[in-house]
PDB file of N, CA and C in Angstrom:
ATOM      1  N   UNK A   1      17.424  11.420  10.929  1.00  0.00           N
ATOM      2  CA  UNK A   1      16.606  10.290  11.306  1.00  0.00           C
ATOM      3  C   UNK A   1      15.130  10.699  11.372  1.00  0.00           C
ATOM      4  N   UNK A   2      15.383  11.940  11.937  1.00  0.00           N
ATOM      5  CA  UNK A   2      13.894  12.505  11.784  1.00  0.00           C
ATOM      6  C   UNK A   2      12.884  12.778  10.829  1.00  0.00           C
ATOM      7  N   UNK A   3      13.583  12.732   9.364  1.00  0.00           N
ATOM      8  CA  UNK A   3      13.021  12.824   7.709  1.00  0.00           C
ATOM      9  C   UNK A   3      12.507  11.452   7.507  1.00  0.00           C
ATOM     10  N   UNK A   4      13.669  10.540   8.289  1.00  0.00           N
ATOM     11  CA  UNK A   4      13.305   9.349   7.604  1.00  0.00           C
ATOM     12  C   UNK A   4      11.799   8.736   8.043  1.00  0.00           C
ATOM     13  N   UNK A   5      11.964   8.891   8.978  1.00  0.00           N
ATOM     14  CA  UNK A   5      10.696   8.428  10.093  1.00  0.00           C
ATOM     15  C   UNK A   5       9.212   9.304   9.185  1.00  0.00           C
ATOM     16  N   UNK A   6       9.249  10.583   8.996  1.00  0.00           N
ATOM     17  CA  UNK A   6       8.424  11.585   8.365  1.00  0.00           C
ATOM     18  C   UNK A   6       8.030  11.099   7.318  1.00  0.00           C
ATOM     19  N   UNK A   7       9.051  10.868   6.449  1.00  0.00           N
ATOM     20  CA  UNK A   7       8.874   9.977   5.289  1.00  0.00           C
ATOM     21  C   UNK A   7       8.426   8.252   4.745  1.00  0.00           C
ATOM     22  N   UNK A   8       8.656   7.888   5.947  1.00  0.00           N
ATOM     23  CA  UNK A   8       7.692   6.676   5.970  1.00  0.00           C
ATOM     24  C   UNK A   8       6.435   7.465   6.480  1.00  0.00           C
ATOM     25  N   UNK A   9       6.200   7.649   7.043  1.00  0.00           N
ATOM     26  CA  UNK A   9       4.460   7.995   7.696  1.00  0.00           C
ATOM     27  C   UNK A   9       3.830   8.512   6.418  1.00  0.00           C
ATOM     28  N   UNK A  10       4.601   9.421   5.701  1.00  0.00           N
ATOM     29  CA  UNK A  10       3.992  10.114   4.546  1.00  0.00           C
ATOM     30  C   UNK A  10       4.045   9.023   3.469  1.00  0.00           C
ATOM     31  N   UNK A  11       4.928   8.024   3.241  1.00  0.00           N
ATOM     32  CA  UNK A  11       4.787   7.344   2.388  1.00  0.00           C
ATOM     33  C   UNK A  11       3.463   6.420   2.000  1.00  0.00           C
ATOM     34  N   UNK A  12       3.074   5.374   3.649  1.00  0.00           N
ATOM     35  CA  UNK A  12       2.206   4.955   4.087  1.00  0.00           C
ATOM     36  C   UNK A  12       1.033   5.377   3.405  1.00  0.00           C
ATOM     37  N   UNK A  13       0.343   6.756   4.274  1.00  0.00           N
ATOM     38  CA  UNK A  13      -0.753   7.301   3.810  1.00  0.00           C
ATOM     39  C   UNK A  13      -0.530   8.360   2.648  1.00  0.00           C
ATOM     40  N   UNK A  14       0.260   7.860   2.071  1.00  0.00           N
ATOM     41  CA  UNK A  14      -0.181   8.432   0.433  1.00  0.00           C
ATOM     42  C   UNK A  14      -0.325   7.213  -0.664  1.00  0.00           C
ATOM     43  N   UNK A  15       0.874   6.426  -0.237  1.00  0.00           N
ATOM     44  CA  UNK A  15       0.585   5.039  -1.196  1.00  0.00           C
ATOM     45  C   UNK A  15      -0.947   4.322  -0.975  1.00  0.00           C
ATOM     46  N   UNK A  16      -0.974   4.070   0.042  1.00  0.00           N
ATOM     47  CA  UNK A  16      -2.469   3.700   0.416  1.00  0.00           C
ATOM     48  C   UNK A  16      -3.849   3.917  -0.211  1.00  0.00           C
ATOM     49  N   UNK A  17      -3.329   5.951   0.369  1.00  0.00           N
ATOM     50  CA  UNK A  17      -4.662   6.357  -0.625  1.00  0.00           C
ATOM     51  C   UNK A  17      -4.746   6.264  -2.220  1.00  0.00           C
ATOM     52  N   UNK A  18      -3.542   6.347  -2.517  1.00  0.00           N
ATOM     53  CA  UNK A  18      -3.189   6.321  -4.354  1.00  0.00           C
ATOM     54  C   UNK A  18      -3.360   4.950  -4.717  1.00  0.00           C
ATOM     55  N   UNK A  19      -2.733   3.535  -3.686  1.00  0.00           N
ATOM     56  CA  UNK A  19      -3.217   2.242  -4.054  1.00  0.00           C
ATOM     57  C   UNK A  19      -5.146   1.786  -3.968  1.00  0.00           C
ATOM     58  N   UNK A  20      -6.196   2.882  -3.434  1.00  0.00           N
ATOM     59  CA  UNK A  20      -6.977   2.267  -3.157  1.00  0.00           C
ATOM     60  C   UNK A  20      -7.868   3.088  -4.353  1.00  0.00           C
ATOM     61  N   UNK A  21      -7.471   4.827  -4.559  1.00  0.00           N
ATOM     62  CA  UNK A  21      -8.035   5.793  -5.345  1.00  0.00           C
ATOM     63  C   UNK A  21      -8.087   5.107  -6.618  1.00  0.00           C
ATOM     64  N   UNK A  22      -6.763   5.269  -7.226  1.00  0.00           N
ATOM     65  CA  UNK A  22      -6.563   5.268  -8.606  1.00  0.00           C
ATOM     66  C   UNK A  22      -7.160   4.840  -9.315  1.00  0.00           C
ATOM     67  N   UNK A  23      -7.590   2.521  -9.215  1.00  0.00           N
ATOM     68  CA  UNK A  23      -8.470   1.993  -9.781  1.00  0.00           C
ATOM     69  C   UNK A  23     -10.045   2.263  -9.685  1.00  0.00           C
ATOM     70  N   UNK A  24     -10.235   3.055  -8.958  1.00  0.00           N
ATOM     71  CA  UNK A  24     -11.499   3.546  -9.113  1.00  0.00           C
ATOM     72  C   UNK A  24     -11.572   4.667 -10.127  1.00  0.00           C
ATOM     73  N   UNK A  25     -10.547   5.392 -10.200  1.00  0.00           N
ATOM     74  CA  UNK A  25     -10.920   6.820 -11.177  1.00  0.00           C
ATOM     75  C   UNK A  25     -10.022   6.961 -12.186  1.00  0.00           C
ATOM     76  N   UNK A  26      -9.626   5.375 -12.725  1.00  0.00           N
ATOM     77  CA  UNK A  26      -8.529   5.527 -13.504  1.00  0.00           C
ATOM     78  C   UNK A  26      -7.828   4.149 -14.283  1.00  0.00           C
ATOM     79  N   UNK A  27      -7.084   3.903 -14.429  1.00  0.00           N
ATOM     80  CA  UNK A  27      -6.409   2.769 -14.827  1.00  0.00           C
ATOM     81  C   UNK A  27      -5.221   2.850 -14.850  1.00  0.00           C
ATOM     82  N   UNK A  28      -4.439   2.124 -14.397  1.00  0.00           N
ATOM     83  CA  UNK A  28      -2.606   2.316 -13.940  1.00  0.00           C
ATOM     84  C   UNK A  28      -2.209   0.967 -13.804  1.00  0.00           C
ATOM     85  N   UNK A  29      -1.049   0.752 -14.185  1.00  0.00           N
ATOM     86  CA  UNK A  29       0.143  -0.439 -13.802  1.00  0.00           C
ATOM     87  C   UNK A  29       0.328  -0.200 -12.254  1.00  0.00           C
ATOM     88  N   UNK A  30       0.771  -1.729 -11.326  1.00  0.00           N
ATOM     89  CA  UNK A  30       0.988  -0.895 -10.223  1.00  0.00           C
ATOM     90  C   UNK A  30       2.195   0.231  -9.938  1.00  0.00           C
ATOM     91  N   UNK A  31       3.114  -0.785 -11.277  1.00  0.00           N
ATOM     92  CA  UNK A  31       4.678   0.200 -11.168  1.00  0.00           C
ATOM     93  C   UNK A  31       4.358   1.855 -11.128  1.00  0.00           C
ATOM     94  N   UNK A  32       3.743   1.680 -12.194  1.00  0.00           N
ATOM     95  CA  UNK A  32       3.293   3.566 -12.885  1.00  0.00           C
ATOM     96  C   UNK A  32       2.531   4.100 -11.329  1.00  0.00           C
ATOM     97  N   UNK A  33       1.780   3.730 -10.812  1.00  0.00           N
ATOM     98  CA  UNK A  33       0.957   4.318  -9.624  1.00  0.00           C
ATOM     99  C   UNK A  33       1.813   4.864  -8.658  1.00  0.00           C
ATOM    100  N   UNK A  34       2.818   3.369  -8.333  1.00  0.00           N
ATOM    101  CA  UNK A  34       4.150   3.317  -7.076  1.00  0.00           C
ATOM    102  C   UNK A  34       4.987   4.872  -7.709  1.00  0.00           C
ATOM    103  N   UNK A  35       5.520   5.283  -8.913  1.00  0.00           N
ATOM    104  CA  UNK A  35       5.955   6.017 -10.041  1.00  0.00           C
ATOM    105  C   UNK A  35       5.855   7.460  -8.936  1.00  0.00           C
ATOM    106  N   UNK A  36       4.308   7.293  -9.828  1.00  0.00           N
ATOM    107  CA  UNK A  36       3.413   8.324  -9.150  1.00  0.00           C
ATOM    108  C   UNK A  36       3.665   8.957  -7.930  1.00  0.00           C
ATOM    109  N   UNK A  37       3.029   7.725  -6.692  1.00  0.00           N
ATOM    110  CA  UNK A  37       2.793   8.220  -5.540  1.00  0.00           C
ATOM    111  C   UNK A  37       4.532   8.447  -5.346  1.00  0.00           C
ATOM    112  N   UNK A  38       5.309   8.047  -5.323  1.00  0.00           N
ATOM    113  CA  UNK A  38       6.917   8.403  -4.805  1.00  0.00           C
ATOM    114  C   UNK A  38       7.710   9.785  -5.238  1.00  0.00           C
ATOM    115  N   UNK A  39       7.192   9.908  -6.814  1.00  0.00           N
ATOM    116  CA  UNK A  39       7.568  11.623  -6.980  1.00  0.00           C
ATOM    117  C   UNK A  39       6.894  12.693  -6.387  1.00  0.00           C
ATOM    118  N   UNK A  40       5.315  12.199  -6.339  1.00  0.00           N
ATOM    119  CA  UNK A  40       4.272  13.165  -5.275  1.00  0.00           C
ATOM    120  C   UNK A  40       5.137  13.294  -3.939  1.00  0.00           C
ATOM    121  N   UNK A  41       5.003  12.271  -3.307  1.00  0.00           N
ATOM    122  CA  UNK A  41       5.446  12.460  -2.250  1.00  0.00           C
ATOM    123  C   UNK A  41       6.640  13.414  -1.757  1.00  0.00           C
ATOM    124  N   UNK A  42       7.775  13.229  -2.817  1.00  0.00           N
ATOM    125  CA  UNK A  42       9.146  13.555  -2.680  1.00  0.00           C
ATOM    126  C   UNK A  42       9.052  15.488  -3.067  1.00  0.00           C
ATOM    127  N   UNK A  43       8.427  15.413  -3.543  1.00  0.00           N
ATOM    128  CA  UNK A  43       7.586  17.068  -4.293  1.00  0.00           C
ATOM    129  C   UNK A  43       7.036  17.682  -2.853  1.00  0.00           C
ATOM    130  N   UNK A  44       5.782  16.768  -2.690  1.00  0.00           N
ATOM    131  CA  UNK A  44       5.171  17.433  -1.773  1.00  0.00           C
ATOM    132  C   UNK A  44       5.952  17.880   0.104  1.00  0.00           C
ATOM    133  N   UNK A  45       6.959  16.731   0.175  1.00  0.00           N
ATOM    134  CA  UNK A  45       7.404  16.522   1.561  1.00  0.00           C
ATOM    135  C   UNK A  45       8.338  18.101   1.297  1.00  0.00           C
ATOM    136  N   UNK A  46       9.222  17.894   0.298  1.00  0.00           N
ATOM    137  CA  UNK A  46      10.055  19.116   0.356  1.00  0.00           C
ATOM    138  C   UNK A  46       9.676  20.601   0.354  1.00  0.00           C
ATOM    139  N   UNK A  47       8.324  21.132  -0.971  1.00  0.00           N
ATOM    140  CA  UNK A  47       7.850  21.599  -0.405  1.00  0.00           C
ATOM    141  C   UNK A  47       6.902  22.419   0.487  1.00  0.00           C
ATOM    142  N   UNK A  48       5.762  21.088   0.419  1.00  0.00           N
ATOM    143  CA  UNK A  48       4.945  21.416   1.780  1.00  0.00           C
ATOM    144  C   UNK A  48       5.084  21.971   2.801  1.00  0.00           C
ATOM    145  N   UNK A  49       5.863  20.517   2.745  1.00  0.00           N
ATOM    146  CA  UNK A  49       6.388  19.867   4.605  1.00  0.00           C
ATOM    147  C   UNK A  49       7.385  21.099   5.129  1.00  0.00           C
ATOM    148  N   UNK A  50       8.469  20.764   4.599  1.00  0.00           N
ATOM    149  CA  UNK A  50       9.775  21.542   5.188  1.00  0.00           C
ATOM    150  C   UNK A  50       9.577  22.730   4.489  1.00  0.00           C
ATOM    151  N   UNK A  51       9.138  23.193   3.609  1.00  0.00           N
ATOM    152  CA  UNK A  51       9.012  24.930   3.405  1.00  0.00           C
ATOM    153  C   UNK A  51       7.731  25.319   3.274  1.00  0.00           C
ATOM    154  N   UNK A  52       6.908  25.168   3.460  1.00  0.00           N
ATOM    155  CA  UNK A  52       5.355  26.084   3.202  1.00  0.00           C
ATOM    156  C   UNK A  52       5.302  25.785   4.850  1.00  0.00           C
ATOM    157  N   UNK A  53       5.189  24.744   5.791  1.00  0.00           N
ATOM    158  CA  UNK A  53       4.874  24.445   6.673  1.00  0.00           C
ATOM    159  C   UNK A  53       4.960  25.177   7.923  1.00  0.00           C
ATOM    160  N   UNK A  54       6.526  25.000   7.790  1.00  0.00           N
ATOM    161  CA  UNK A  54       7.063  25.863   9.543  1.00  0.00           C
ATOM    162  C   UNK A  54       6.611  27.428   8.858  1.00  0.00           C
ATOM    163  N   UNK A  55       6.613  27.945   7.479  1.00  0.00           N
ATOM    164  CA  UNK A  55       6.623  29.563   7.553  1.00  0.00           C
ATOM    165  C   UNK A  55       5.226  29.550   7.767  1.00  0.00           C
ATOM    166  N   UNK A  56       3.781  28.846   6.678  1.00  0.00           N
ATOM    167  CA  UNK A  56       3.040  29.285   6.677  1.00  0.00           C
ATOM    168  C   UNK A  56       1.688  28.774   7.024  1.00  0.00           C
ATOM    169  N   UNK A  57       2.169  27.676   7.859  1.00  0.00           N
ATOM    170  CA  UNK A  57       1.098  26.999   8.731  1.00  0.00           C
ATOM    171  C   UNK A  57       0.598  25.410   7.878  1.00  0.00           C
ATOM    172  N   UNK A  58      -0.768  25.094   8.710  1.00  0.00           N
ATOM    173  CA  UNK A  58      -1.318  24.092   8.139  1.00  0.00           C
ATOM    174  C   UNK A  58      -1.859  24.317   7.182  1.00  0.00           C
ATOM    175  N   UNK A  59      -2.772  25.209   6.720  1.00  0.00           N
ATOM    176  CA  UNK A  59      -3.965  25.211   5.650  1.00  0.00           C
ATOM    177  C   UNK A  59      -3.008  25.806   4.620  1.00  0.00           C
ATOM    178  N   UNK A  60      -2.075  26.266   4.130  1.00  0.00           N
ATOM    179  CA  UNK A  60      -1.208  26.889   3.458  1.00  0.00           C
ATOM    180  C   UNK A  60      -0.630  26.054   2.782  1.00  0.00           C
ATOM    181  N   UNK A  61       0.201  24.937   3.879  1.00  0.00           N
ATOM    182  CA  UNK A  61       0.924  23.907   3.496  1.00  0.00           C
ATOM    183  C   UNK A  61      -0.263  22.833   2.490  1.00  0.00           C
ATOM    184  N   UNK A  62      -1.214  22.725   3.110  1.00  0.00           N
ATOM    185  CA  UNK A  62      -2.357  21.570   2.339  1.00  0.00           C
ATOM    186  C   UNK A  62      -2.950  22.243   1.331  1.00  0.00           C
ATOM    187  N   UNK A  63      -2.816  23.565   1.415  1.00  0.00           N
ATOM    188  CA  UNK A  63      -3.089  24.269  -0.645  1.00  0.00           C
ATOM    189  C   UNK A  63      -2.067  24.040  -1.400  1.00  0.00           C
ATOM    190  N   UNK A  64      -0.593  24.102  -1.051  1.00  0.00           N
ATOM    191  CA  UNK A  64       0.320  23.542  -1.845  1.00  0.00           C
ATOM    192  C   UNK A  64       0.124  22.254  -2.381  1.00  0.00           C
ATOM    193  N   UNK A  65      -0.174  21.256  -0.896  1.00  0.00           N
ATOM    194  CA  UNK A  65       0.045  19.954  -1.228  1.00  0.00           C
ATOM    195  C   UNK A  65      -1.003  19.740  -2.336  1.00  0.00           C
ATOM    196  N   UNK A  66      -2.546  20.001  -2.356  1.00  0.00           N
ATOM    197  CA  UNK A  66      -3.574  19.795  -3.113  1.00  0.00           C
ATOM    198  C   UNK A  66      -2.613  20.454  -4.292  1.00  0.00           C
ATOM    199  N   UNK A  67      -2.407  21.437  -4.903  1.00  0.00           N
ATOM    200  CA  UNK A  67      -1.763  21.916  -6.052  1.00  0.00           C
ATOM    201  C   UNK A  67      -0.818  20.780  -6.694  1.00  0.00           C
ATOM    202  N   UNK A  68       0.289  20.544  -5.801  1.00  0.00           N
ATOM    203  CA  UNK A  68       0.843  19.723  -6.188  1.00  0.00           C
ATOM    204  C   UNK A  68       0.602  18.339  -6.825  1.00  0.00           C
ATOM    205  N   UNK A  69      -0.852  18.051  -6.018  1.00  0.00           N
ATOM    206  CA  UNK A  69      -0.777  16.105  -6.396  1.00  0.00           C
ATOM    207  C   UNK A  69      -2.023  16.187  -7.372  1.00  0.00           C
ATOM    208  N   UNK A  70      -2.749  17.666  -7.839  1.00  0.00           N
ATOM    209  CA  UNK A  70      -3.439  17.718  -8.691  1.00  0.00           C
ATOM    210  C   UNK A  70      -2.391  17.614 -10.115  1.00  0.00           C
ATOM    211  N   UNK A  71      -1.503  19.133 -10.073  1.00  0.00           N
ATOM    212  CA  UNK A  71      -0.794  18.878 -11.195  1.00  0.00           C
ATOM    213  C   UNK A  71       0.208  17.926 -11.492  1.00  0.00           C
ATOM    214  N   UNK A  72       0.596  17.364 -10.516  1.00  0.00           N
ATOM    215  CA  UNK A  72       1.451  16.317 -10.422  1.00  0.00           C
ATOM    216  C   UNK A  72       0.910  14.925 -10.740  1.00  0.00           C
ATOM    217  N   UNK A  73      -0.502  14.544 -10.538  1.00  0.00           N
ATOM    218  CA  UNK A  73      -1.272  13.332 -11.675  1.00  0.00           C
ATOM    219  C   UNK A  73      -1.461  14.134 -12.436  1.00  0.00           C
ATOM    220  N   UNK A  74      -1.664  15.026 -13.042  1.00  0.00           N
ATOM    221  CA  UNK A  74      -2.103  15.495 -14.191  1.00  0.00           C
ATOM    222  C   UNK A  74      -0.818  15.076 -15.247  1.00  0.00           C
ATOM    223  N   UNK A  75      -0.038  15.691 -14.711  1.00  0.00           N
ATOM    224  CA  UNK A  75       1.437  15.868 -15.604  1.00  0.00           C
ATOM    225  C   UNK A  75       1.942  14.022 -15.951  1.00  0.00           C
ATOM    226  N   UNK A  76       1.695  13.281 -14.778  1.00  0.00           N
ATOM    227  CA  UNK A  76       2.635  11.863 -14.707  1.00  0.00           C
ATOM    228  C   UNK A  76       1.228  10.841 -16.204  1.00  0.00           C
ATOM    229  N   UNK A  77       0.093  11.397 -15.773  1.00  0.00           N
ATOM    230  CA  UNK A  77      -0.756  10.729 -16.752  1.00  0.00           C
ATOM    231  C   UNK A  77      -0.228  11.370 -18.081  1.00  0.00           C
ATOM    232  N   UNK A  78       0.001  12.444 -18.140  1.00  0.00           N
ATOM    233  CA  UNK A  78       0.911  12.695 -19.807  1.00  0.00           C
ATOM    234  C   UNK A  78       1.806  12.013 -20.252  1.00  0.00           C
ATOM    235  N   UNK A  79       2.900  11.900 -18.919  1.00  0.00           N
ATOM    236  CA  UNK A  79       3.895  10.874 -18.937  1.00  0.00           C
ATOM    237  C   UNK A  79       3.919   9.781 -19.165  1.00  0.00           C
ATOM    238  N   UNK A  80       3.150   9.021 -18.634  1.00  0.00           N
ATOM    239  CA  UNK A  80       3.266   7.652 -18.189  1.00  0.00           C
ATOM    240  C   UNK A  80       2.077   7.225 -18.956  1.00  0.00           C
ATOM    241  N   UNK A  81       2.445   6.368 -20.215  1.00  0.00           N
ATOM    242  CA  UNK A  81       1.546   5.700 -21.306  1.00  0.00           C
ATOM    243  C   UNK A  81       0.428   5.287 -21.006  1.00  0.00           C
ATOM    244  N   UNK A  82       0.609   4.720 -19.998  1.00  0.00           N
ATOM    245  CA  UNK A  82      -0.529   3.208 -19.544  1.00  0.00           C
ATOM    246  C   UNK A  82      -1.698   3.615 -18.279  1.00  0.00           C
ATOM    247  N   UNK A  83      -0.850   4.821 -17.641  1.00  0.00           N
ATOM    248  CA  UNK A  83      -1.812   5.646 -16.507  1.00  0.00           C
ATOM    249  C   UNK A  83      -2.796   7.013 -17.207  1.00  0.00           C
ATOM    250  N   UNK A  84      -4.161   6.065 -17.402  1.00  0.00           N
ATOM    251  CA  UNK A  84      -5.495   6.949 -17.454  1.00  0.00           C
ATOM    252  C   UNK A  84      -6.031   7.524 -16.317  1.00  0.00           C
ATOM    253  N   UNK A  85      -6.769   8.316 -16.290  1.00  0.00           N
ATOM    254  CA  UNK A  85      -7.430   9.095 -15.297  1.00  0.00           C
ATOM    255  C   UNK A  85      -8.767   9.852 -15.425  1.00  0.00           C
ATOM    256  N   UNK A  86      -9.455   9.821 -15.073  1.00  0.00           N
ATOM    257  CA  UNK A  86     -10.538  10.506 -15.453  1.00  0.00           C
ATOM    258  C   UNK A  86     -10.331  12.409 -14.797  1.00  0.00           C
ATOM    259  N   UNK A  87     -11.288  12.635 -15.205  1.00  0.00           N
ATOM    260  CA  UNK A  87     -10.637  14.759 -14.909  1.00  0.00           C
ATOM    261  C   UNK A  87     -11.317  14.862 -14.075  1.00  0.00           C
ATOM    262  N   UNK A  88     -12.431  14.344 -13.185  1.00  0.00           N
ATOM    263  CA  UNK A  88     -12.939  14.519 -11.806  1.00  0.00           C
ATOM    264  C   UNK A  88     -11.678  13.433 -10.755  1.00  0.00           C
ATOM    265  N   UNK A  89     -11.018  12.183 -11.426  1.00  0.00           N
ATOM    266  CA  UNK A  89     -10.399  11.663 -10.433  1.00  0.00           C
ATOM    267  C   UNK A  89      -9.082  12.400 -10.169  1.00  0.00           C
ATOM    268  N   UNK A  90      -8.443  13.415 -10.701  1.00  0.00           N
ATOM    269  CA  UNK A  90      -7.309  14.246 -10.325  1.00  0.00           C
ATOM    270  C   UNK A  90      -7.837  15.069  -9.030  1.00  0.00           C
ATOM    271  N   UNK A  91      -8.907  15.388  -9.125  1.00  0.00           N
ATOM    272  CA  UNK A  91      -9.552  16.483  -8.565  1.00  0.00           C
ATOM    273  C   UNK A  91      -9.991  15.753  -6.888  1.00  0.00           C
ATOM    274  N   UNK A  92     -10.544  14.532  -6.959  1.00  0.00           N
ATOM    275  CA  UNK A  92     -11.146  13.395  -5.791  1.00  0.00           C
ATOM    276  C   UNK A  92      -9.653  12.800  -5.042  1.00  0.00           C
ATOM    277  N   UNK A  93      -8.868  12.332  -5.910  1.00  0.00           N
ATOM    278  CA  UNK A  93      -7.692  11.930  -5.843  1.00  0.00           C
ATOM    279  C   UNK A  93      -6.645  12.938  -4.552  1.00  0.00           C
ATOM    280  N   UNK A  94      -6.628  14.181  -5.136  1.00  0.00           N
ATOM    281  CA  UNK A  94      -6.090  15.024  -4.768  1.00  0.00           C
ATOM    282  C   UNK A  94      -6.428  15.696  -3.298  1.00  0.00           C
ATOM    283  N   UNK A  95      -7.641  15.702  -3.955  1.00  0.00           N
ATOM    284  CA  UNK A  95      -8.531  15.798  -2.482  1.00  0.00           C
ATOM    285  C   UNK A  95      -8.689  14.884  -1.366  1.00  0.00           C
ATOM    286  N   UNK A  96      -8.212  14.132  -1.459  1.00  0.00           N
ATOM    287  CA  UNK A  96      -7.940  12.514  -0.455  1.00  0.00           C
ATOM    288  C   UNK A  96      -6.478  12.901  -0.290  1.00  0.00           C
ATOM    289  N   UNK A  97      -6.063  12.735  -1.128  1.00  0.00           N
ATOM    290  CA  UNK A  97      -4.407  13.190  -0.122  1.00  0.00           C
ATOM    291  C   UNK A  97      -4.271  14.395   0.524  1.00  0.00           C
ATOM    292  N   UNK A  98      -4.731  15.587   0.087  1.00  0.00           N
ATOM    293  CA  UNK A  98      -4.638  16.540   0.620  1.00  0.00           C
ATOM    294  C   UNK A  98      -5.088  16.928   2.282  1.00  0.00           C
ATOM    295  N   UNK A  99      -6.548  15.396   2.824  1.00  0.00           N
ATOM    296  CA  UNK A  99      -7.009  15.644   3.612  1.00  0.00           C
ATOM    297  C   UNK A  99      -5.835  14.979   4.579  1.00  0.00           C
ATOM    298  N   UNK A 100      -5.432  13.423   3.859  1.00  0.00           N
ATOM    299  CA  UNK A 100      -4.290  12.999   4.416  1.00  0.00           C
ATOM    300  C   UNK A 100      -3.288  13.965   5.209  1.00  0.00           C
ATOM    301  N   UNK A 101      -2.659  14.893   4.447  1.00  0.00           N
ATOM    302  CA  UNK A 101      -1.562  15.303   4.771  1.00  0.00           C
ATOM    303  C   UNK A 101      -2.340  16.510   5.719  1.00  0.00           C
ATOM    304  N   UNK A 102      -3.243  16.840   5.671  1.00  0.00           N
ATOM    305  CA  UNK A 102      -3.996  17.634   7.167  1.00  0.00           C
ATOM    306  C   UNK A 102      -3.196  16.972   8.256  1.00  0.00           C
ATOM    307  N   UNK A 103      -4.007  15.799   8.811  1.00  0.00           N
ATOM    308  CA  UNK A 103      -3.198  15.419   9.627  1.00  0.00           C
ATOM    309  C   UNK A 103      -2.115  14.716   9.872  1.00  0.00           C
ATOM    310  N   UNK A 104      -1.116  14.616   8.919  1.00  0.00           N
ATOM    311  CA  UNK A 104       0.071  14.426   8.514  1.00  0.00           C
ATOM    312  C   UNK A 104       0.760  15.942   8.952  1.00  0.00           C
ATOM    313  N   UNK A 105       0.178  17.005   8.799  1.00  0.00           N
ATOM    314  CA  UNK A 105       0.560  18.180   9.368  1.00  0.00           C
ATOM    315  C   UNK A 105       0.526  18.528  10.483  1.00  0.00           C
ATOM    316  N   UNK A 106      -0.506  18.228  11.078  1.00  0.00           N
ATOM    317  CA  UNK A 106      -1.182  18.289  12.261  1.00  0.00           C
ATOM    318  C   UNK A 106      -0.110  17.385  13.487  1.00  0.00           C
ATOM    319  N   UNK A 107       0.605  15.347  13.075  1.00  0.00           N
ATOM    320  CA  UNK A 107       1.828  15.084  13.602  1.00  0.00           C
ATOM    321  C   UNK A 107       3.039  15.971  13.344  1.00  0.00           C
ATOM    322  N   UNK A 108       3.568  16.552  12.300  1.00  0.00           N
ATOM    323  CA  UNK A 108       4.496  17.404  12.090  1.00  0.00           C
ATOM    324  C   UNK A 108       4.715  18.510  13.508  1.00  0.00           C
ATOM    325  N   UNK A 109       3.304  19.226  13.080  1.00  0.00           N
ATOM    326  CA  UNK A 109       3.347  20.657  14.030  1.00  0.00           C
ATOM    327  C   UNK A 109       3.664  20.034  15.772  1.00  0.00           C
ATOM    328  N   UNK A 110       2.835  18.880  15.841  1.00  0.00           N
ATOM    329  CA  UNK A 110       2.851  18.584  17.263  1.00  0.00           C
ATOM    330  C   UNK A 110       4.375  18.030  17.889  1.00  0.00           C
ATOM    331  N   UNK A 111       5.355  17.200  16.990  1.00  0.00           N
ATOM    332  CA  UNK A 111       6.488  17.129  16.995  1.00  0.00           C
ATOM    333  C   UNK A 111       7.643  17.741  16.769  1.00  0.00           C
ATOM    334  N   UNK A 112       6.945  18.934  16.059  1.00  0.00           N
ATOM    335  CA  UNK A 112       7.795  20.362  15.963  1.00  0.00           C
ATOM    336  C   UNK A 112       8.626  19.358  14.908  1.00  0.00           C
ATOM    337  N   UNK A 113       8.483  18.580  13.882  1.00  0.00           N
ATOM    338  CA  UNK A 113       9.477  17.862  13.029  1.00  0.00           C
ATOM    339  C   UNK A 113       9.992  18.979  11.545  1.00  0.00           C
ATOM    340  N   UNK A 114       8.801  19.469  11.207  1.00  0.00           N
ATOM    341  CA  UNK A 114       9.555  20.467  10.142  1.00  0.00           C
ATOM    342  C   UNK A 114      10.745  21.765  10.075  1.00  0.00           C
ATOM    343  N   UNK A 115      11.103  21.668  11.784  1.00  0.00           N
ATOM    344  CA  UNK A 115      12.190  22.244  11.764  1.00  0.00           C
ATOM    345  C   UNK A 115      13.188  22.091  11.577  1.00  0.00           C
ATOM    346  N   UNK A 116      14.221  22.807  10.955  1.00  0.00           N
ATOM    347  CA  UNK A 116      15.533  22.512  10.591  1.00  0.00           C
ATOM    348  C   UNK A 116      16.199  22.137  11.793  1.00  0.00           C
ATOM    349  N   UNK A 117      16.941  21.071  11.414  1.00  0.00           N
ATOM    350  CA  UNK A 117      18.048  20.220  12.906  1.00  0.00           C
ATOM    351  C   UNK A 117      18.942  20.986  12.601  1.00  0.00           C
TER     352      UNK A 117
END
């Protein structure tokens, strides 16, 4: 119950930032964006959240996450026909979620949630 809850909060402020980013530094269907932000997420929660996190802290976990949602738009704009991007908005993009999941880490640590039940 405790993932699930994690996983809405993370869903929230990543769709958000990806629904408000994208059309500014890019061009996307909303499907392709939704695409997007839901494999990021599912990438980053597993492993950020639950493995970079409890071993190797906050700033550790948010170099993964930035890694991840850089190469991870990078890769889905290869994929996905209709989703353009500009090569500074992977980089701005990324950097907005990444600050996200700061304190997305920051509830984690304080709820002690990335520990294994």
């Amino acid at each position: 119950m405790k993932n699930l809850t994690n996983l809405v909060i993370k869903t929230a402020i990543n769709l958000i930032l990806l629904l408000l980013l994208v059309p500014m530094f890019g061009r996307s269907t909303w499907t392709q964006t939704l695409i997007t932000g839901l494999l990021l997420i599912v990438v980053s929660y597993i492993v950020g959240d639950l493995w970079v996190l409890p071993k190797y802290g906050n700033v550790a976990a948010v170099i993964v996450d930035f890694t991840v949602f850089v190469l991870g738009i990078w890769a889905l704009t290869k994929a996905l026909p209709q989703f353009v991007m500009t090569s500074s908005g992977y980089w701005i993009i990324a950097l907005a979620l990444a600050a996200g999941e700061w304190f997305f880490h920051q509830y984690l640590l304080a709820t002690k949630a990335p520990q294994k039940e």
